[in-house]
C-alpha atoms as a PDB file:
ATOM      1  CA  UNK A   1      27.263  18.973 -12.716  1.00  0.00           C
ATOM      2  CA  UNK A   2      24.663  16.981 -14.786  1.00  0.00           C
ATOM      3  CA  UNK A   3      21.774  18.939 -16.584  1.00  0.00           C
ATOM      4  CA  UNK A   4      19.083  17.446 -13.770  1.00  0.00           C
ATOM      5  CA  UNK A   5      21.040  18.794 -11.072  1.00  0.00           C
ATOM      6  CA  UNK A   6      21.644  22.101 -12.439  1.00  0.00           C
ATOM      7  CA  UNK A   7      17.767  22.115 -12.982  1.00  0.00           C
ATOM      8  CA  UNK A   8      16.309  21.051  -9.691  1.00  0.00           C
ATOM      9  CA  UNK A   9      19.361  23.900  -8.436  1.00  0.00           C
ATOM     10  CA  UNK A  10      17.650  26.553 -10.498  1.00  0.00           C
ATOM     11  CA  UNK A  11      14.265  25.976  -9.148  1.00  0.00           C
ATOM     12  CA  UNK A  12      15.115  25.349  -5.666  1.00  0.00           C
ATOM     13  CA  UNK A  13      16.132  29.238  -6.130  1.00  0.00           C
ATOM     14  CA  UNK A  14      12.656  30.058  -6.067  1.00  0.00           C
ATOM     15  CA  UNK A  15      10.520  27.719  -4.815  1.00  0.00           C
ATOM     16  CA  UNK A  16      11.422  26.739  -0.903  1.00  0.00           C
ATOM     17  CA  UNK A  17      10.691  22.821  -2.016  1.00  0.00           C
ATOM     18  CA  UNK A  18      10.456  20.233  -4.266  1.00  0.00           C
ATOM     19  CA  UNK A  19       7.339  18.256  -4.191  1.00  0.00           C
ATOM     20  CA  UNK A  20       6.783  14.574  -4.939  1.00  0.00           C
ATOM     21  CA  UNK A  21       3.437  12.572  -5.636  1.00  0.00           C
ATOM     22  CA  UNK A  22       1.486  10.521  -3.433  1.00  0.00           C
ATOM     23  CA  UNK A  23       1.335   7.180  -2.826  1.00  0.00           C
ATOM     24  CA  UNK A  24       0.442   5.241  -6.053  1.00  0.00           C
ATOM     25  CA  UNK A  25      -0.992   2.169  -4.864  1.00  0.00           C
ATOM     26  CA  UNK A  26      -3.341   3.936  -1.892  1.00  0.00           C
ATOM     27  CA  UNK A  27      -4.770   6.391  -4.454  1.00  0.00           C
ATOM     28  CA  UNK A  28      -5.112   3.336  -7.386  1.00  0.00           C
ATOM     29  CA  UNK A  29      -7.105   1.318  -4.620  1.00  0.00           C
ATOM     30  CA  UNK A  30      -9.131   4.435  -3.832  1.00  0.00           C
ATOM     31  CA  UNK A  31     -10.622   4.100  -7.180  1.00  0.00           C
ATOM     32  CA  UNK A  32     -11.420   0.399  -7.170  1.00  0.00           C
ATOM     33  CA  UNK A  33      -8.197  -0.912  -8.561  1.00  0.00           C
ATOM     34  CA  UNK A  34      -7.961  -4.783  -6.621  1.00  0.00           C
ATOM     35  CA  UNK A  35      -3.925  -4.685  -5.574  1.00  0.00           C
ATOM     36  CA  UNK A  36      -3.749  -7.914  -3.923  1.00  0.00           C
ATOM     37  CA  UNK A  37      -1.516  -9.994  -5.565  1.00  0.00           C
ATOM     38  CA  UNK A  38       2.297 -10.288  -6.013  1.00  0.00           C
ATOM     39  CA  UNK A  39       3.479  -7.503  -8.638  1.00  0.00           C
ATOM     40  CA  UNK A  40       0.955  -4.936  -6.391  1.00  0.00           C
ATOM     41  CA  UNK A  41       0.552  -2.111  -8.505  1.00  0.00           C
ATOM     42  CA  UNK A  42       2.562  -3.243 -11.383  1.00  0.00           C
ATOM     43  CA  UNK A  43      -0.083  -5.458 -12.072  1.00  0.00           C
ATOM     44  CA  UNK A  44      -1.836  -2.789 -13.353  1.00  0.00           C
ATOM     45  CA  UNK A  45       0.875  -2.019 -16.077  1.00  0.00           C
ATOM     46  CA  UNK A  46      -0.910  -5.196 -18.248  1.00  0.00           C
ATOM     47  CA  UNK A  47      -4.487  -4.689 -16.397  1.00  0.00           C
ATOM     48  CA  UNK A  48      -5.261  -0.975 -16.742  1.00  0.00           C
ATOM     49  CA  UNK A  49      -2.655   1.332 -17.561  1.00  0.00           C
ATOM     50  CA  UNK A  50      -4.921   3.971 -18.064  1.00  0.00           C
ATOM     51  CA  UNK A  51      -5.941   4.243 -14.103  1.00  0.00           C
ATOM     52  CA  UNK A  52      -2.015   4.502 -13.808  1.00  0.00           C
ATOM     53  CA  UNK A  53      -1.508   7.446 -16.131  1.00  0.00           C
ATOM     54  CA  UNK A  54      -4.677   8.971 -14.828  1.00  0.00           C
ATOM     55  CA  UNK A  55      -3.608   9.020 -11.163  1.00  0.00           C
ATOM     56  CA  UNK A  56       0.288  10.412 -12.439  1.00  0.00           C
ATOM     57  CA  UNK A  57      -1.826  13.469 -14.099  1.00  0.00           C
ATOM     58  CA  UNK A  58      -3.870  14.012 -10.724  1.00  0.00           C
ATOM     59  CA  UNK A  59      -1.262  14.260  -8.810  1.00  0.00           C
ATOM     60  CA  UNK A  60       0.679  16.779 -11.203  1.00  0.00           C
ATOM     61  CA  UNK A  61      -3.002  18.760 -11.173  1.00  0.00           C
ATOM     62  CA  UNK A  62      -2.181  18.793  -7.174  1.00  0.00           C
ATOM     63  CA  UNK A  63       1.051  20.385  -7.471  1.00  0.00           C
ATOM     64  CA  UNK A  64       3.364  17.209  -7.732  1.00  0.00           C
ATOM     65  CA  UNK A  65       7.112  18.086  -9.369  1.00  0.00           C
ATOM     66  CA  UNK A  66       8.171  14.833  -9.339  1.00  0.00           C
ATOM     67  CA  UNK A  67       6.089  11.905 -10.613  1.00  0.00           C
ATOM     68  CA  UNK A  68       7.256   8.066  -9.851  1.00  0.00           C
ATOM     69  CA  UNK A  69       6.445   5.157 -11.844  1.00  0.00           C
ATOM     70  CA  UNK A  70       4.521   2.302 -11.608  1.00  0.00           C
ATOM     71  CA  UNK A  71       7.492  -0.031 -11.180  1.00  0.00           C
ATOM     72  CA  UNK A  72       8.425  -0.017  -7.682  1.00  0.00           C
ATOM     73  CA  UNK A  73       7.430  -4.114  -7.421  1.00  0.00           C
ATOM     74  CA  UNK A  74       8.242  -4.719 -11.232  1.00  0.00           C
ATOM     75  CA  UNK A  75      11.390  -7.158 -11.607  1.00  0.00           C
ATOM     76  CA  UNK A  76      11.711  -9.605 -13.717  1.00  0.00           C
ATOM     77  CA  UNK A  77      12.151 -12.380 -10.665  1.00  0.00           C
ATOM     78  CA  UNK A  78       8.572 -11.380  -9.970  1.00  0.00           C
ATOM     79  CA  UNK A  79       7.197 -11.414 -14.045  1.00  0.00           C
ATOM     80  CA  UNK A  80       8.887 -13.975 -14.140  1.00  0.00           C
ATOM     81  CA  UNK A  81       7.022 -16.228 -11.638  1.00  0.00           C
ATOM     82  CA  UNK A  82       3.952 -14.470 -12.864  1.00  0.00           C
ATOM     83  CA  UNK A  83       4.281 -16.009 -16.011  1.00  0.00           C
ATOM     84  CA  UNK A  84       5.544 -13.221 -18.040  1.00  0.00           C
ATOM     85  CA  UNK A  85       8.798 -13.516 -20.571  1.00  0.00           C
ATOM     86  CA  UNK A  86      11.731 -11.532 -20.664  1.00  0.00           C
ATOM     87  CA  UNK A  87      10.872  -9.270 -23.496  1.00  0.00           C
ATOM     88  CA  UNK A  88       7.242  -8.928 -21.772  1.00  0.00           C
ATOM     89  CA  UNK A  89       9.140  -7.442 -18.840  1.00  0.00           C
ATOM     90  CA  UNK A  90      10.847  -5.477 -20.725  1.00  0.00           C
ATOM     91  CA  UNK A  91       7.951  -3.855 -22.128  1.00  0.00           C
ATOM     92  CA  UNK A  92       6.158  -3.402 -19.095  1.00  0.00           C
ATOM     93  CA  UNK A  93       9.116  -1.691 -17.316  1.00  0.00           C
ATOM     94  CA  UNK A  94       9.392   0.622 -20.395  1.00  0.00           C
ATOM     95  CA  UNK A  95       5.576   1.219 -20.192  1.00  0.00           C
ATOM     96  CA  UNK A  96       5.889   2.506 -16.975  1.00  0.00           C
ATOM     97  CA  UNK A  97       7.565   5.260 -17.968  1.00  0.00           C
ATOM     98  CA  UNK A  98       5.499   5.983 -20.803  1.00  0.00           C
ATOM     99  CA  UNK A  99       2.413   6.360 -18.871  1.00  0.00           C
ATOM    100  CA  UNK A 100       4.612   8.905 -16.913  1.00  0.00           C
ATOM    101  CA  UNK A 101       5.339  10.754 -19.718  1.00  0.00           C
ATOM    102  CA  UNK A 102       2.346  10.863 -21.163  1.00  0.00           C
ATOM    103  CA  UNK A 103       0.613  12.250 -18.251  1.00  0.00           C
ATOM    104  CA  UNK A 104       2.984  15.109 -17.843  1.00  0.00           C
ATOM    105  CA  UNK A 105       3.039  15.843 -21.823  1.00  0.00           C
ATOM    106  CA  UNK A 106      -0.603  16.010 -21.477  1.00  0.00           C
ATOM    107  CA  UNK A 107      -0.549  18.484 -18.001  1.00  0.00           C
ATOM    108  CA  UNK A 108       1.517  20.350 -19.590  1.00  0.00           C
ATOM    109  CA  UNK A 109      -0.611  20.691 -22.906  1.00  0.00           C
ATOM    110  CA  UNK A 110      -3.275  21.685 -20.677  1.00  0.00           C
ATOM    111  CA  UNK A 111      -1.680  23.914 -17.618  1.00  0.00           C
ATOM    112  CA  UNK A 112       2.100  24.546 -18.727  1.00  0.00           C
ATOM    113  CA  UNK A 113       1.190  28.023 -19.372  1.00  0.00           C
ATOM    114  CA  UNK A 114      -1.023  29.180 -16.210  1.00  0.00           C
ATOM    115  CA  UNK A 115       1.925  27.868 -13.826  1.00  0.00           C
ATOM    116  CA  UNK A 116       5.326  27.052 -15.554  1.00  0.00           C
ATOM    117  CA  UNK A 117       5.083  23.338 -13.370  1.00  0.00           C
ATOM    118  CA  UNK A 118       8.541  22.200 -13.639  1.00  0.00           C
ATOM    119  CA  UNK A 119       8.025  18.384 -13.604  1.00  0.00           C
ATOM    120  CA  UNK A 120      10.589  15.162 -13.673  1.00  0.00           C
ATOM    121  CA  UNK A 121       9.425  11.679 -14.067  1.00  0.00           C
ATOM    122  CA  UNK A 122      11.554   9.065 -11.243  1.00  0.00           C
ATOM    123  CA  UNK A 123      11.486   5.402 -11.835  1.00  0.00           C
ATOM    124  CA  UNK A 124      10.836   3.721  -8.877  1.00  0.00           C
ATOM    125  CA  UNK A 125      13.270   0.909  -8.402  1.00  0.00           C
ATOM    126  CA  UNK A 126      11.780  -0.613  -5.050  1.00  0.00           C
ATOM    127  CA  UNK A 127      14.518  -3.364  -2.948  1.00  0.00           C
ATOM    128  CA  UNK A 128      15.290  -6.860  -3.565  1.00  0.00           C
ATOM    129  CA  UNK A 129      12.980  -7.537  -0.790  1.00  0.00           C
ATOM    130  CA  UNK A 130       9.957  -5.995  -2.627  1.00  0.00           C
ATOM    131  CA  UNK A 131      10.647  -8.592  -5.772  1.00  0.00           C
ATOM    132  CA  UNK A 132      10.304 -11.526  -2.873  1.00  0.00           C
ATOM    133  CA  UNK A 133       6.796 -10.382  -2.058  1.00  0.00           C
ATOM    134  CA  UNK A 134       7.738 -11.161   1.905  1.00  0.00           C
ATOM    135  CA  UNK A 135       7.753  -8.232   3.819  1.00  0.00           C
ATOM    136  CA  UNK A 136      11.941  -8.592   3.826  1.00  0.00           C
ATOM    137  CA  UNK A 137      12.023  -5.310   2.396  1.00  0.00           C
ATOM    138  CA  UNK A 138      11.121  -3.855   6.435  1.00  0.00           C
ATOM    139  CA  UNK A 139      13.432  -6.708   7.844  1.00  0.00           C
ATOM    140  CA  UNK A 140      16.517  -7.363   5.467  1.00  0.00           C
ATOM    141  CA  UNK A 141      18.047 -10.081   3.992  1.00  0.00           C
ATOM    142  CA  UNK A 142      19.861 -12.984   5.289  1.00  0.00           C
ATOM    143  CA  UNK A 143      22.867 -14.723   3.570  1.00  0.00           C
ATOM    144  CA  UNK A 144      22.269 -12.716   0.165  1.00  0.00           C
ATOM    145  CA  UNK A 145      25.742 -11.246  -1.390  1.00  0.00           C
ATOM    146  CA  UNK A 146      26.147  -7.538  -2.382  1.00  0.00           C
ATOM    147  CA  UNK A 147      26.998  -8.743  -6.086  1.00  0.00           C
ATOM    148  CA  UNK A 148      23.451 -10.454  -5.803  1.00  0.00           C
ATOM    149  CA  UNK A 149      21.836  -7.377  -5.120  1.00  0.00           C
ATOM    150  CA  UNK A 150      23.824  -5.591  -7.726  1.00  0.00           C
ATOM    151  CA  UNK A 151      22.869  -7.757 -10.411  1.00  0.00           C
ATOM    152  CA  UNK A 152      19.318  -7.546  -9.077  1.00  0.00           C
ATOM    153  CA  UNK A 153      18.931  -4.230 -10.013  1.00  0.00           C
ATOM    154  CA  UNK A 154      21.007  -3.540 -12.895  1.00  0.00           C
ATOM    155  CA  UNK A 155      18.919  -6.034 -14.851  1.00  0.00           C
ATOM    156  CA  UNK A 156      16.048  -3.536 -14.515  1.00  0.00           C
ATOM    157  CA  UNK A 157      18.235  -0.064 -15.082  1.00  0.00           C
ATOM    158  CA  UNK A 158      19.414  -1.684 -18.372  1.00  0.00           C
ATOM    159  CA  UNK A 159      15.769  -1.959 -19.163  1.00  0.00           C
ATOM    160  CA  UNK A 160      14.564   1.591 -17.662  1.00  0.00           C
ATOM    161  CA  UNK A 161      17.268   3.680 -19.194  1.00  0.00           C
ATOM    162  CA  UNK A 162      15.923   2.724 -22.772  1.00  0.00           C
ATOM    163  CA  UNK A 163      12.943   5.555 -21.432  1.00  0.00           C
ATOM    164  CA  UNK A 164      12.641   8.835 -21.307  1.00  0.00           C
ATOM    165  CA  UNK A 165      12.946   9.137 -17.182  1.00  0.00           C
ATOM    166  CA  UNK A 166      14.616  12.105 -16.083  1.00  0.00           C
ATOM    167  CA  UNK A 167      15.899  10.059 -12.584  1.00  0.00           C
ATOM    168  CA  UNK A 168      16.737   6.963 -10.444  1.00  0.00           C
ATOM    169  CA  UNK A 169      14.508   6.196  -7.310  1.00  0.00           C
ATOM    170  CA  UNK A 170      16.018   3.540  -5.310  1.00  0.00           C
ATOM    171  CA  UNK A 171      13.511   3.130  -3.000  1.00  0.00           C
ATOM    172  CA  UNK A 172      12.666   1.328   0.774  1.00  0.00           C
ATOM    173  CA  UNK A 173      16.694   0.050   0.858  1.00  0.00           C
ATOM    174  CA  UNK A 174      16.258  -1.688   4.616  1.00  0.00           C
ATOM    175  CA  UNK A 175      20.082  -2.427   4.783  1.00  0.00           C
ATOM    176  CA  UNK A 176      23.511  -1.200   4.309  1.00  0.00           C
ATOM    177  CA  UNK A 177      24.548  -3.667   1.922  1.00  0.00           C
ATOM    178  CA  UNK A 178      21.830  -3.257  -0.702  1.00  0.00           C
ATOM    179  CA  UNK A 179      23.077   0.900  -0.451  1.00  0.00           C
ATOM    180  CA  UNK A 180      26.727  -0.726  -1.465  1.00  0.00           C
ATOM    181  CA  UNK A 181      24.853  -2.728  -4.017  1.00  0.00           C
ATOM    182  CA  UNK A 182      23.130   0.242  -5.824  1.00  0.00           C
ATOM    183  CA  UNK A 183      26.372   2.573  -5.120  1.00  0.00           C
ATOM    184  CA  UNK A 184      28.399   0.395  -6.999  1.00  0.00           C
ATOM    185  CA  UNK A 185      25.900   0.365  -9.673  1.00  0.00           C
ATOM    186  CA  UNK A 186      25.761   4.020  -9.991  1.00  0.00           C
ATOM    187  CA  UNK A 187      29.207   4.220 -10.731  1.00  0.00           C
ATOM    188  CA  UNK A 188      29.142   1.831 -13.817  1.00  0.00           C
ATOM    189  CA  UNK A 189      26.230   5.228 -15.077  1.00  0.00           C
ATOM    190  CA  UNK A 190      27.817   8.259 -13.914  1.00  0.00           C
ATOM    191  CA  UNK A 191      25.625  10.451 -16.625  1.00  0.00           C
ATOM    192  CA  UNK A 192      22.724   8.939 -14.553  1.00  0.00           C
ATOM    193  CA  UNK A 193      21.546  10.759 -11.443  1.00  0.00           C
ATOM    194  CA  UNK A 194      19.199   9.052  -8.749  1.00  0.00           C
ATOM    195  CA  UNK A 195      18.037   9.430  -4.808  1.00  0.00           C
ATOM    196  CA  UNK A 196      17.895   6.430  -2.514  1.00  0.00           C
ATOM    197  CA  UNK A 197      15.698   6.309   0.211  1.00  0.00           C
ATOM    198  CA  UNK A 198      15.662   4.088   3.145  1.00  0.00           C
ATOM    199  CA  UNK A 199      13.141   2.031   5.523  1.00  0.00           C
ATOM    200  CA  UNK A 200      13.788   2.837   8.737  1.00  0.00           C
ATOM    201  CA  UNK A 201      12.339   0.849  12.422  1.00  0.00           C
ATOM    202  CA  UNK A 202      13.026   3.677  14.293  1.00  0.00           C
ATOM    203  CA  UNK A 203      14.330   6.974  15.060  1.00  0.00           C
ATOM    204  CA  UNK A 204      17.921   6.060  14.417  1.00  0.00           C
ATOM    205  CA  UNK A 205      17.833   2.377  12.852  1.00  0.00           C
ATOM    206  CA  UNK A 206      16.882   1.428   9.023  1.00  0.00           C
ATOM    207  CA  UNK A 207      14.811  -1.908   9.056  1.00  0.00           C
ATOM    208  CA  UNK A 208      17.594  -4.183   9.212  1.00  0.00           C
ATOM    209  CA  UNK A 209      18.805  -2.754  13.115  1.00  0.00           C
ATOM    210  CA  UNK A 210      21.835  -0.781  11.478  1.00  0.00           C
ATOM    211  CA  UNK A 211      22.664   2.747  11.775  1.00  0.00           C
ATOM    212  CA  UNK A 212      20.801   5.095  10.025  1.00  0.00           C
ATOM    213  CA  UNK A 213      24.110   7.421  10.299  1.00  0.00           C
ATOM    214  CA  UNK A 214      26.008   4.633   9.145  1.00  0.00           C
ATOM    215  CA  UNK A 215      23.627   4.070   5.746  1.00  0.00           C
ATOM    216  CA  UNK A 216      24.313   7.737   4.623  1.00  0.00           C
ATOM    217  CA  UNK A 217      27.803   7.885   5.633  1.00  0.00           C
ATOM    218  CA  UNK A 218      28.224   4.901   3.396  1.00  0.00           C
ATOM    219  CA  UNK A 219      26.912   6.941   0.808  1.00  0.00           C
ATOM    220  CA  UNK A 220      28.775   9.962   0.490  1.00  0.00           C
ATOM    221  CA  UNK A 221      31.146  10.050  -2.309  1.00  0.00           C
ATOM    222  CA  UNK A 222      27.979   7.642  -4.458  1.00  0.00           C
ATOM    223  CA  UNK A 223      28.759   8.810  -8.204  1.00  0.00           C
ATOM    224  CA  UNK A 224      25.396  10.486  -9.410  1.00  0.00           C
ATOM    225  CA  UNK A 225      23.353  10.696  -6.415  1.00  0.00           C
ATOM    226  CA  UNK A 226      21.667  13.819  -5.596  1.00  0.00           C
ATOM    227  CA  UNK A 227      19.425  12.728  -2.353  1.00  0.00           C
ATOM    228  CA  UNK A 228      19.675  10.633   0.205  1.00  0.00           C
ATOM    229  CA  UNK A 229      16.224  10.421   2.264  1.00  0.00           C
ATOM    230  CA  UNK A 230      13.107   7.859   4.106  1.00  0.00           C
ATOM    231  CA  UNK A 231      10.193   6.530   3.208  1.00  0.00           C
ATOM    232  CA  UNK A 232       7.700   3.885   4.132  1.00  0.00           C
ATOM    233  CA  UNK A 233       8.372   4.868   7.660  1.00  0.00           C
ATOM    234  CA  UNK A 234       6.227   5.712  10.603  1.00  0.00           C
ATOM    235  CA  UNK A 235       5.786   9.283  10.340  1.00  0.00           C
ATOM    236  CA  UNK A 236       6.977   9.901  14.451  1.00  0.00           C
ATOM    237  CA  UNK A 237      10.653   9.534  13.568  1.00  0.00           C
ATOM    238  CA  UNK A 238      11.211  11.256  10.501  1.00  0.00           C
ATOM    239  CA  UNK A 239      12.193  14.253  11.711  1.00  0.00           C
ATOM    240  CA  UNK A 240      15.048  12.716  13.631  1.00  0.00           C
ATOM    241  CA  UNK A 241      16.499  11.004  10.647  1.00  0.00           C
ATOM    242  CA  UNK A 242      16.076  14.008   9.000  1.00  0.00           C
ATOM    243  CA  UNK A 243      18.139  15.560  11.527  1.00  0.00           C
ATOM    244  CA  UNK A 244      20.801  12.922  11.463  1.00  0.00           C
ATOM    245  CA  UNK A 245      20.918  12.917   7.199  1.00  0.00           C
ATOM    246  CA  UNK A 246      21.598  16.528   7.675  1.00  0.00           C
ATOM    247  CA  UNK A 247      24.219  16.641  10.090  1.00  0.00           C
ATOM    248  CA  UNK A 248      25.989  14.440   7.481  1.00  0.00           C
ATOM    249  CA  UNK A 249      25.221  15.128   4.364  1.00  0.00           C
END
């Protein structure tokens, strides 16, 4: 068992749940910043990093164990076509877990010893879809190969596991084959340990119309994954697919 598992073990022993932060782009918007553009909040990685950093800290002051970065809609496809180089990318990837980790080096300067806050920094590694800036992310993907997707988002691990994040959060996955993708990935890093959460349509479907059953089944024997979960779905069916992700994992 890797050193993050055996961690998130030991407090699960006393403490009922883990808690994760809030959405970052609703709460950076709450406090002016203009998100309307391709790279949403990664934008803000060149614009204002300190509103990022600030927000991270907030939520830890609300109780947050987990803090994600500010690259869910970071790839270099999309710096790319914003003008940005390769090494630029790079940089801004890397930043976003800096301004992680210097929000919860500075929370726990300040509060570390009035709560003993055990806190991980997750790098949000959003879909293919979420690099096309069209939405596909809630639909799927047409005609694109699992090796695609695979090279998709190694090209950004490479880059994120030069940082110091603690673990790997595949994010809004609408379809079975991206869940292959990232599997396969996983087991090219099997020191590396990550979650991978799902869009789902429905009670029972993920966003491309497939099983929900059949995404977590797929993932079962995934080297280095310790979560399997939803998000960016209407909140009226999650406790069915939490239901069904139980009865399986």
């Amino acid at each position: 068992m890797k050193m993050i598992e055996k961690e998130i073990q030991h407090v699960l022993k006393t403490q009922p749940i883990l808690i994760l932060d809030g959405a970052l782009a609703t709460e950076l918007e709450q406090r002016g910043a203009n998100l309307n553009h391709a790279l949403w909040s990664a934008k803000l990685l060149k614009e204002d990093p300190a509103l990022i950093e600030a927000v991270h800290y907030d939520y830890l002051l609300s109780g947050a164990n987990i803090i994600t970065t500010a690259s869910y809609q970071a790839s270099f496809m999309g710096f790319e076509q914003e003008g940005y180089s390769k090494e630029e990318a790079i940089a801004l990837f890397q930043l976003s877990v800096d301004l992680a980790e210097e929000a919860r080096q500075k929370f726990i300067t300040n509060h570390a010893n009035k709560n003993k806050q055990q806190i991980w920094l997750a790098a949000s590694l959003g879909p293919y879809g979420a690099a096309l800036a069209d939405g596909s992310e809630y639909r799927g993907y047409e005609n694109i190969a699992i090796d695609t997707l695979l090279a998709f988002h190694e090209e950004r691990l490479e880059a994120i596991l030069e940082t110091k994040v603690d673990l790997l959060a595949f994010e809004t996955i609408p379809c079975i084959d991206e869940a292959i993708a990232i599997k396969k990935l996983l087991s090219k890093y099997p020191t590396k340990s990550a979650w991978i959460s799902f869009s789902c349509k429905d009670e029972k479907h993920i966003s491309s119309g497939e099983l929900f059953e059949d995404a977590i089944s797929v993932l079962q024997d995934a080297t280095g994954l310790i979560g399997v979960g939803v998000n960016c779905t209407a909140p009226q069916y999650i406790e069915s697919l939490i239901q069904i992700a139980n009865s399986i994992t």
